[in-house]
N, C-alpha and C. Protein backbone atom coordinates (compact mmCIF):
# COMPACT_ATOMS: atom_id res chain seq x y z
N UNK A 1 117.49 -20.47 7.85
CA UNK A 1 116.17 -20.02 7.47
C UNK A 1 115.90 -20.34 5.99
N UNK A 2 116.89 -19.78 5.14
CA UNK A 2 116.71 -20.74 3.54
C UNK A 2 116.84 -22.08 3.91
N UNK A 3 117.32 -22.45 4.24
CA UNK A 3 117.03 -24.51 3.85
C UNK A 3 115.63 -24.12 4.57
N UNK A 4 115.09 -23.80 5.23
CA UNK A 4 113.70 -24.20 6.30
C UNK A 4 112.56 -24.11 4.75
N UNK A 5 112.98 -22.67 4.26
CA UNK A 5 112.21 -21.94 3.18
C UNK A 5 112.11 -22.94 1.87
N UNK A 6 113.42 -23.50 2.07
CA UNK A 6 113.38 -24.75 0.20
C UNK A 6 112.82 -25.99 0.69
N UNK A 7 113.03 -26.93 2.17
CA UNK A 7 112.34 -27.65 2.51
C UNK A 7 110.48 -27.40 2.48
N UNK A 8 109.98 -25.99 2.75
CA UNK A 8 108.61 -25.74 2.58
C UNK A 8 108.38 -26.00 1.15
N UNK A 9 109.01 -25.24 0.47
CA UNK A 9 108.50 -24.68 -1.21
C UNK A 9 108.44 -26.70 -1.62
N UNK A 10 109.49 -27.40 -1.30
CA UNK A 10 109.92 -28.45 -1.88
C UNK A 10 108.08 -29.65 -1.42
N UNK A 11 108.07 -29.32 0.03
CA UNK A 11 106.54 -29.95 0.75
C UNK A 11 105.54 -29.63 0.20
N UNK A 12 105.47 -28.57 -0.48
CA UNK A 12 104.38 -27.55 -1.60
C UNK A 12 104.46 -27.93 -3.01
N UNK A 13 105.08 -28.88 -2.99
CA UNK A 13 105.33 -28.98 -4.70
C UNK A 13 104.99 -30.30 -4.79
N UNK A 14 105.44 -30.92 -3.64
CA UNK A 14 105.20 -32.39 -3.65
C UNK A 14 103.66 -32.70 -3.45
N UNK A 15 103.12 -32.33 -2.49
CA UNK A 15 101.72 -31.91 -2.16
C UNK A 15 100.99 -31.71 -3.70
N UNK A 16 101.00 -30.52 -3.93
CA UNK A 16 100.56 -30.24 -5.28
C UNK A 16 100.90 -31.19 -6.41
N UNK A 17 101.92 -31.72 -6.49
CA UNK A 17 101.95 -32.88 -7.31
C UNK A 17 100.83 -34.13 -6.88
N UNK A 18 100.85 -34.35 -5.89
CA UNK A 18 100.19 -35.81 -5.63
C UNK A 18 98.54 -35.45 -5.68
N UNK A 19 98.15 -34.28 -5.57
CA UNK A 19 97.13 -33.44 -6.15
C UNK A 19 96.62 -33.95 -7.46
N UNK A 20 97.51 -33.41 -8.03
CA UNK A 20 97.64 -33.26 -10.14
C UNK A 20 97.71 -34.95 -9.99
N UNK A 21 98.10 -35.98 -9.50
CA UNK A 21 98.03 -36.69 -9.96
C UNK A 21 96.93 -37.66 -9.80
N UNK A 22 96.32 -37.39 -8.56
CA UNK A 22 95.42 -37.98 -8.22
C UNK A 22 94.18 -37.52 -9.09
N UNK A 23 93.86 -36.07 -9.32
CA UNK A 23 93.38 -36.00 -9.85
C UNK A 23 93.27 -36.19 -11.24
N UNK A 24 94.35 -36.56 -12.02
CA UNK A 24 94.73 -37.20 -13.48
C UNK A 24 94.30 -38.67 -13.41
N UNK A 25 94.67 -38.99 -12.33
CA UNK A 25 93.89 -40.44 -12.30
C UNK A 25 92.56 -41.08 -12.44
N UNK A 26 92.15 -39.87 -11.36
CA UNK A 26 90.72 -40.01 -11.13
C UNK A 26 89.81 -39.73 -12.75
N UNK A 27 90.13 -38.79 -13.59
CA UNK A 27 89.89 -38.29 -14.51
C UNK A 27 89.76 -39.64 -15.79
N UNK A 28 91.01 -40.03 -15.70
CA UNK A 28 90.64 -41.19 -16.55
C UNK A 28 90.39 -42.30 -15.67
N UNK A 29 90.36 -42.49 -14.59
CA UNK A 29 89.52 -43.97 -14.45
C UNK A 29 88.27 -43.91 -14.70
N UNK A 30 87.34 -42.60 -14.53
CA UNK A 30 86.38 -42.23 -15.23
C UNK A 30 86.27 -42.73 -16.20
N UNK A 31 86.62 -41.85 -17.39
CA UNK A 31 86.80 -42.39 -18.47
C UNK A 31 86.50 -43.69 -19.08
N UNK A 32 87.82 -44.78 -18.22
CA UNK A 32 87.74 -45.80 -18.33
C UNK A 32 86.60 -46.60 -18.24
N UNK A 33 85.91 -45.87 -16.84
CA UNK A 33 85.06 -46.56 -16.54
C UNK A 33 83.46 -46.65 -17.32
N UNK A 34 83.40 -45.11 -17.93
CA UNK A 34 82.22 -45.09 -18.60
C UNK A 34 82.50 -45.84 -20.33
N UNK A 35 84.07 -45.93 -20.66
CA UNK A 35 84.24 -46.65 -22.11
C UNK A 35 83.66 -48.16 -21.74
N UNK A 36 83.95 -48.51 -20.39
CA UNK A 36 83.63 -50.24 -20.17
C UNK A 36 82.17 -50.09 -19.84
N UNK A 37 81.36 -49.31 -19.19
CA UNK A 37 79.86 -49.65 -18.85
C UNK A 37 79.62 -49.60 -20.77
N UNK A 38 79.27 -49.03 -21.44
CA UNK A 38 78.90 -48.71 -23.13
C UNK A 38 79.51 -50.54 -23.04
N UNK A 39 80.95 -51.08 -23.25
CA UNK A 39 81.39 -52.40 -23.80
C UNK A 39 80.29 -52.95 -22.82
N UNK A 40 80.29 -53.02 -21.91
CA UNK A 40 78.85 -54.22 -21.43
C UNK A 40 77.63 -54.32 -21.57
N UNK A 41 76.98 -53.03 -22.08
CA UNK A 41 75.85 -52.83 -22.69
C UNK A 41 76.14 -53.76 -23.97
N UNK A 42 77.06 -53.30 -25.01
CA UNK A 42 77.25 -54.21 -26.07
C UNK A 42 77.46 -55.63 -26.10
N UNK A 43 78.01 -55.88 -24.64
CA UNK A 43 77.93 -57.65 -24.80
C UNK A 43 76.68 -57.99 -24.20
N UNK A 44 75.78 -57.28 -23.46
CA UNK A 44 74.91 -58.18 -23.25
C UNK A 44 73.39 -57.71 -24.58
N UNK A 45 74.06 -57.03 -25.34
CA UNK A 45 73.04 -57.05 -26.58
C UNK A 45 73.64 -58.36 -27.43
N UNK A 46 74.71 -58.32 -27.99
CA UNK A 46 75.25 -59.77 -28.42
C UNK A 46 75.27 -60.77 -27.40
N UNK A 47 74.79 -60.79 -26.65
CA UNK A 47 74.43 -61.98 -25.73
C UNK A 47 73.03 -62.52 -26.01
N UNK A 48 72.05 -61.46 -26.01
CA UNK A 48 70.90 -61.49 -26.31
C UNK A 48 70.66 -61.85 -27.84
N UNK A 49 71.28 -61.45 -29.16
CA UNK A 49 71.34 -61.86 -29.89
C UNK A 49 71.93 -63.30 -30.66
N UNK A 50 72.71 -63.42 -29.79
CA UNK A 50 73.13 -65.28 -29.61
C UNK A 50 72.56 -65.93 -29.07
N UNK A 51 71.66 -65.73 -27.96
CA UNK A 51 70.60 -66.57 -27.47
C UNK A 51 69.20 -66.59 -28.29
N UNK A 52 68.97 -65.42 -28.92
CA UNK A 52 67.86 -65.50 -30.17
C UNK A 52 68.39 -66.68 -30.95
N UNK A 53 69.42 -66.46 -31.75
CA UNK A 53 69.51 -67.15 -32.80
C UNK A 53 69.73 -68.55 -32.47
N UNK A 54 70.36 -68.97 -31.29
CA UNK A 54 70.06 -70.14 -30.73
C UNK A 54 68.54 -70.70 -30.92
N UNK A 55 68.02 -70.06 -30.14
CA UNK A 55 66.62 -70.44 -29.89
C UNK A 55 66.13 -71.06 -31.43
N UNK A 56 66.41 -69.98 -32.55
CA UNK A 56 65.87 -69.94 -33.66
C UNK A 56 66.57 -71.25 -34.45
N UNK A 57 67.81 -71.63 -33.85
CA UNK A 57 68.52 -72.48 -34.67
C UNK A 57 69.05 -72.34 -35.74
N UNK A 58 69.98 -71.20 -35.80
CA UNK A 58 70.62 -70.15 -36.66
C UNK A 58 72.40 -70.59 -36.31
N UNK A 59 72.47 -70.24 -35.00
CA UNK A 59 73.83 -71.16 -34.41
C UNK A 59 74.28 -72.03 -33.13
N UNK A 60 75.21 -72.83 -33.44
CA UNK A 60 74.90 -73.43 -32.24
C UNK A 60 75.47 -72.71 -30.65
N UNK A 61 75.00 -73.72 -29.72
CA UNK A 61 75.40 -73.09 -27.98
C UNK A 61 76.75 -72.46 -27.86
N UNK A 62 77.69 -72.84 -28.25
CA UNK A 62 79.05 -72.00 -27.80
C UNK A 62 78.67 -70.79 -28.41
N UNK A 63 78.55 -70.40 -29.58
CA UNK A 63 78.38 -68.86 -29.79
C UNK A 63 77.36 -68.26 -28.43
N UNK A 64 76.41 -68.77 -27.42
CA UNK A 64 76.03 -68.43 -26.49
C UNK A 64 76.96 -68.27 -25.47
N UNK A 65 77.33 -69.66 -25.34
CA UNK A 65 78.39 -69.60 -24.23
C UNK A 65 79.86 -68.39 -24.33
N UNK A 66 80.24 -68.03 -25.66
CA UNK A 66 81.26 -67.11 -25.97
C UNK A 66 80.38 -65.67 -25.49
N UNK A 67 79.01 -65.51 -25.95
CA UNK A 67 78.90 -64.04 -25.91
C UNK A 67 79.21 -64.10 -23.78
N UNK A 68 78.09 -64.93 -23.35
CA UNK A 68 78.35 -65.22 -21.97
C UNK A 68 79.82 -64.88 -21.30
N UNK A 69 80.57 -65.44 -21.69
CA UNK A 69 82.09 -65.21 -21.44
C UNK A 69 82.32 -63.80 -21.79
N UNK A 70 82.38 -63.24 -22.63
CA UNK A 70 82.83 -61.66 -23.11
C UNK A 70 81.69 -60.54 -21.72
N UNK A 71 80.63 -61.25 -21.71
CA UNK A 71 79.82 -60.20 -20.99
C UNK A 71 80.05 -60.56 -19.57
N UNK A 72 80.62 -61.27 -18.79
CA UNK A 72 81.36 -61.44 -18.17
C UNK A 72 82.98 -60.82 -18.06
N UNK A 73 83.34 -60.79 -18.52
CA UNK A 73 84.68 -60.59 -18.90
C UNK A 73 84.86 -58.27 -18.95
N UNK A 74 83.51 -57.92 -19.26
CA UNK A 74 83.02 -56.57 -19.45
C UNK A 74 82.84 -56.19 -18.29
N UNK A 75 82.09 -57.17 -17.71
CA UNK A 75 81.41 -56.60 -15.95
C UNK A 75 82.62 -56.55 -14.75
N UNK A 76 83.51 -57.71 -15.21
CA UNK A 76 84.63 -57.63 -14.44
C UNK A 76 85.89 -56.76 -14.63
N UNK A 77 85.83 -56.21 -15.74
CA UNK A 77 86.59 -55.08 -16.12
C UNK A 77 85.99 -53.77 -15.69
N UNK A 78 84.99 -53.39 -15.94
CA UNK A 78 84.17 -52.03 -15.24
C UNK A 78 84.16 -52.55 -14.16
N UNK A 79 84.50 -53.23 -13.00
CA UNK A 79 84.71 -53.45 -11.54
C UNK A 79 85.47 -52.68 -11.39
N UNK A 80 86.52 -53.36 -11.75
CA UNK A 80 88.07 -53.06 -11.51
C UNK A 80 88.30 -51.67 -11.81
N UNK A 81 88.03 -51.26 -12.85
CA UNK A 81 87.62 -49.69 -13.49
C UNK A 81 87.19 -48.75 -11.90
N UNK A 82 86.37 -48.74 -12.05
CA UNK A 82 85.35 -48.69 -10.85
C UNK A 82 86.10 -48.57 -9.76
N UNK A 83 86.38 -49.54 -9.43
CA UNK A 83 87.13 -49.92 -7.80
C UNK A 83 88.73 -48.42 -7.73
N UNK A 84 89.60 -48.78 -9.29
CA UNK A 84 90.35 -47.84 -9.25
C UNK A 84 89.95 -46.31 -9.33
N UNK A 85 88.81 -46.01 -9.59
CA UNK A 85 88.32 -44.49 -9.42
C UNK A 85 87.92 -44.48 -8.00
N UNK A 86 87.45 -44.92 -7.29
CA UNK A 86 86.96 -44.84 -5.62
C UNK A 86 88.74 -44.79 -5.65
N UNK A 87 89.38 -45.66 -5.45
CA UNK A 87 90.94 -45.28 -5.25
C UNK A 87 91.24 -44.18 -5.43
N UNK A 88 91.46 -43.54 -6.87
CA UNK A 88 91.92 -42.06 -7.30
C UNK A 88 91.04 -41.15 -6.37
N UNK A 89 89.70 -41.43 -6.00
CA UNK A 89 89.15 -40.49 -4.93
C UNK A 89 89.47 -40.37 -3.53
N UNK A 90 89.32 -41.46 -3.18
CA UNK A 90 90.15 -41.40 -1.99
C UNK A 90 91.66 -40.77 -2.03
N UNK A 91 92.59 -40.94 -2.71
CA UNK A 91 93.66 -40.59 -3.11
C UNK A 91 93.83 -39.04 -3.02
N UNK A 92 92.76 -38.41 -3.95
CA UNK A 92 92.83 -36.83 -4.31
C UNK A 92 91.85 -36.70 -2.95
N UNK A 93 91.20 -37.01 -1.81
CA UNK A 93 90.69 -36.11 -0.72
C UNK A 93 92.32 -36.48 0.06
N UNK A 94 92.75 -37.51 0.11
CA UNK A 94 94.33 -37.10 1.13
C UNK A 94 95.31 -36.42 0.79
N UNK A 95 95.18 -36.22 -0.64
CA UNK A 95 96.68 -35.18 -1.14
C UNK A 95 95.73 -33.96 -0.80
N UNK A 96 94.68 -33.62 -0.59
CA UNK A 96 94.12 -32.24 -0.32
C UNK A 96 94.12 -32.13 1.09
N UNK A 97 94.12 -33.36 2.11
CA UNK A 97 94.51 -32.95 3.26
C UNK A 97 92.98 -32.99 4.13
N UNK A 98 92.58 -33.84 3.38
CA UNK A 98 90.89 -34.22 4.15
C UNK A 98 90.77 -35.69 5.05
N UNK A 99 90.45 -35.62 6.17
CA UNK A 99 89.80 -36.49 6.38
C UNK A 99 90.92 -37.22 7.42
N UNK A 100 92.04 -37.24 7.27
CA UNK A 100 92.82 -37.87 8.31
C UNK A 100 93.23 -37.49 9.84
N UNK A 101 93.27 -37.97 10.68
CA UNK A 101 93.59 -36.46 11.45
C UNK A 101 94.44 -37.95 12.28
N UNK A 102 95.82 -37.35 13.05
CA UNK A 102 96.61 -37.90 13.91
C UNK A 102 96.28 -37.91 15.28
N UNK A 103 96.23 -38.98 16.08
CA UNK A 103 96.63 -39.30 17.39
C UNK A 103 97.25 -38.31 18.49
N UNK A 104 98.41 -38.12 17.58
CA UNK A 104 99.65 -37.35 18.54
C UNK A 104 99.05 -35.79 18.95
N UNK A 105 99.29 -34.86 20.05
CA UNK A 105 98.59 -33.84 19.97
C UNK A 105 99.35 -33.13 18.76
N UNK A 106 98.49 -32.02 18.69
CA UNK A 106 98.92 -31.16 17.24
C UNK A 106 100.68 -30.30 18.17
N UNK A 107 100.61 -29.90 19.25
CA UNK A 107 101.45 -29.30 20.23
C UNK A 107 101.57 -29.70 21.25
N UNK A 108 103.19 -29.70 20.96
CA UNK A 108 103.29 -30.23 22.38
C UNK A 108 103.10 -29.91 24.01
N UNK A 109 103.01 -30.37 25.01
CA UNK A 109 102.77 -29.43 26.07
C UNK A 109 104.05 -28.78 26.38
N UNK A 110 105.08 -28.48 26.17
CA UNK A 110 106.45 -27.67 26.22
C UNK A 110 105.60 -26.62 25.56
N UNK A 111 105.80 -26.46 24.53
CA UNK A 111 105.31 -25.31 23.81
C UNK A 111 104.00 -24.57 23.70
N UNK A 112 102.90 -25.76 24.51
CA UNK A 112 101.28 -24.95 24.61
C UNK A 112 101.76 -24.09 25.37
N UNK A 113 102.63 -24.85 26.67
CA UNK A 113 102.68 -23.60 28.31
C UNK A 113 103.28 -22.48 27.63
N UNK A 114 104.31 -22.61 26.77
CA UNK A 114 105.23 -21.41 26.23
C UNK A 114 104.22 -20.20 25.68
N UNK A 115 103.48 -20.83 24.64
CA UNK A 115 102.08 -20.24 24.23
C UNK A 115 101.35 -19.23 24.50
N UNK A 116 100.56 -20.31 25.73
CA UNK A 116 99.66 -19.78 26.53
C UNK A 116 100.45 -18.28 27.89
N UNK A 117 101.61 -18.83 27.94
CA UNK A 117 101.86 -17.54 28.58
C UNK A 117 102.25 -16.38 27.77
N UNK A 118 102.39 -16.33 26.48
CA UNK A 118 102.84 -14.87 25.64
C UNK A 118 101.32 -14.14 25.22
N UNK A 119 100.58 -15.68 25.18
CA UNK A 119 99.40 -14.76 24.12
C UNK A 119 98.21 -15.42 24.56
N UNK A 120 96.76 -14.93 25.05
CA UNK A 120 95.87 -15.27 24.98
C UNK A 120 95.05 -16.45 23.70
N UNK A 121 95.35 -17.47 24.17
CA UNK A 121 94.48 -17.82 22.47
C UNK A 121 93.72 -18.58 22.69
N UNK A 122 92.60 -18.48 24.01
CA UNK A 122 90.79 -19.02 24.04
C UNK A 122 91.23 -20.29 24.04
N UNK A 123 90.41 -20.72 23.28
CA UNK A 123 90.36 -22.21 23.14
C UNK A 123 91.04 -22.44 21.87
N UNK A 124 91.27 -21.87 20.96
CA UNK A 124 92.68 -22.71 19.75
C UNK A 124 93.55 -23.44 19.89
N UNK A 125 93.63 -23.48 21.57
CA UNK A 125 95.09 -24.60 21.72
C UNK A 125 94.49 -25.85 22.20
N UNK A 126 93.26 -26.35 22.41
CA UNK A 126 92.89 -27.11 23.14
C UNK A 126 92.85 -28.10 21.85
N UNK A 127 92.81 -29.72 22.38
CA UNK A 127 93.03 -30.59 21.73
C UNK A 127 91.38 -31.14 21.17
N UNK A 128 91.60 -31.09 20.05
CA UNK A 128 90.12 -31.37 18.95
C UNK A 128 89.70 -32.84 20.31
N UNK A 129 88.10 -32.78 20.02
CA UNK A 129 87.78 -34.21 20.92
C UNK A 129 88.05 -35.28 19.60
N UNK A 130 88.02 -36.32 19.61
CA UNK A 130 88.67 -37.84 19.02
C UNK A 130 86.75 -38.22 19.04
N UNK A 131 86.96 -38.41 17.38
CA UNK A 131 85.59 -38.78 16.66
C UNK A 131 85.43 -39.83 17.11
N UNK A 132 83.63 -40.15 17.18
CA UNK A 132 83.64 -41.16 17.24
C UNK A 132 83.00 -42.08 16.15
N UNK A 133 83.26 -42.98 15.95
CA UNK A 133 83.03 -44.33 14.60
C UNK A 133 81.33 -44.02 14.47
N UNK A 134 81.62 -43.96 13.44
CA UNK A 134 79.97 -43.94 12.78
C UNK A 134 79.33 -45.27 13.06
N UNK A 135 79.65 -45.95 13.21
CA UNK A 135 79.46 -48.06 13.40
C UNK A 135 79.61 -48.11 14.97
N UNK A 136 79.10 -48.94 15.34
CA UNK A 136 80.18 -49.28 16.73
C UNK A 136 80.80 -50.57 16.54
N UNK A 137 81.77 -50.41 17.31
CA UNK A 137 82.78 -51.73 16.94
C UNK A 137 82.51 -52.92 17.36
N UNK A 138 82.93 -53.91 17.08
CA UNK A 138 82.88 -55.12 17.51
C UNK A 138 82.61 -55.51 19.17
N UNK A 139 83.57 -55.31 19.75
CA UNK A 139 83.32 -54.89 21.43
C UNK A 139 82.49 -53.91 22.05
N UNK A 140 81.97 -53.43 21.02
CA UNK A 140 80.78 -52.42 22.11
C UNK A 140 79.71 -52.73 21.49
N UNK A 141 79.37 -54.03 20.51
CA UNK A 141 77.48 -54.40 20.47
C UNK A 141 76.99 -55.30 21.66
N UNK A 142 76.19 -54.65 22.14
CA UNK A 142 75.91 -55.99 23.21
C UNK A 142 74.60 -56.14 22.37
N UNK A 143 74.79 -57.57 23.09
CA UNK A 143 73.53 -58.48 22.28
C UNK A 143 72.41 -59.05 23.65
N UNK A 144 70.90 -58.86 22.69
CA UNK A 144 70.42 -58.99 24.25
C UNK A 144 70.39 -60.20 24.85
């Protein structure tokens, strides 16, 4: 019964860790992500200001083509930014235990019958119905 008890506490800690971390993640990819939207605002003002002075004949095209490159180089970094916070979110709804649900029944039928004969329990033992896809799949569009 203690090992059962340190194996729980140990599933509870781990849990709660991947919690804390997901949510540490999520926290600064934030971060990250709002320091890089501000850097792309700034390159495409020095973008805009290298294409003035172009125009004006102040300097020549590569200083265009460089700001071009950097403001590029901004947008594809706040992607990636970006992309890793949807990650850390997704991440922190499964360490909280949202959203997945298994195949296998939750109980087995050995133990529902065992169950159901000690204790009345309605419908709690019955098996959740199996969602269905918000989309339909590939094999079930018919086309007219």
């Amino acid at each position: 019964m203690q090992q059962l008890i340190e194996v729980y506490r140990d599933k509870v800690r781990q849990a709660a860790r991947e919690a804390d971390d997901a949510a540490g993640g999520l926290i600064k990819s934030l971060e990250r992500e709002r320091i890089l939207g501000e850097a792309e605002v700034a390159a495409k003002r020095s973008l805009v200001l290298a294409s003035a002075q172009y125009r004006e004949g102040y300097s020549d095209f590569q200083r265009v083509l460089d700001a071009q490159r950097a403001l590029l180089e901004q947008q594809d970094n706040y992607l990636v930014a970006r992309s890793n916070a949807v990650s850390n979110v997704i991440a922190l709804y499964k360490a909280l235990g949202g959203g997945w649900s298994s195949a296998q029944p939750m109980v087995d039928p050995a133990t529902r019958r065992q169950m159901q004969a000690r204790t009345d329990w309605g419908d709690l033992l019955d098996e959740p119905a199996v969602a269905q896809p918000a989309f339909p799949q590939p094999d079930e569009v018919k086309t007219p």
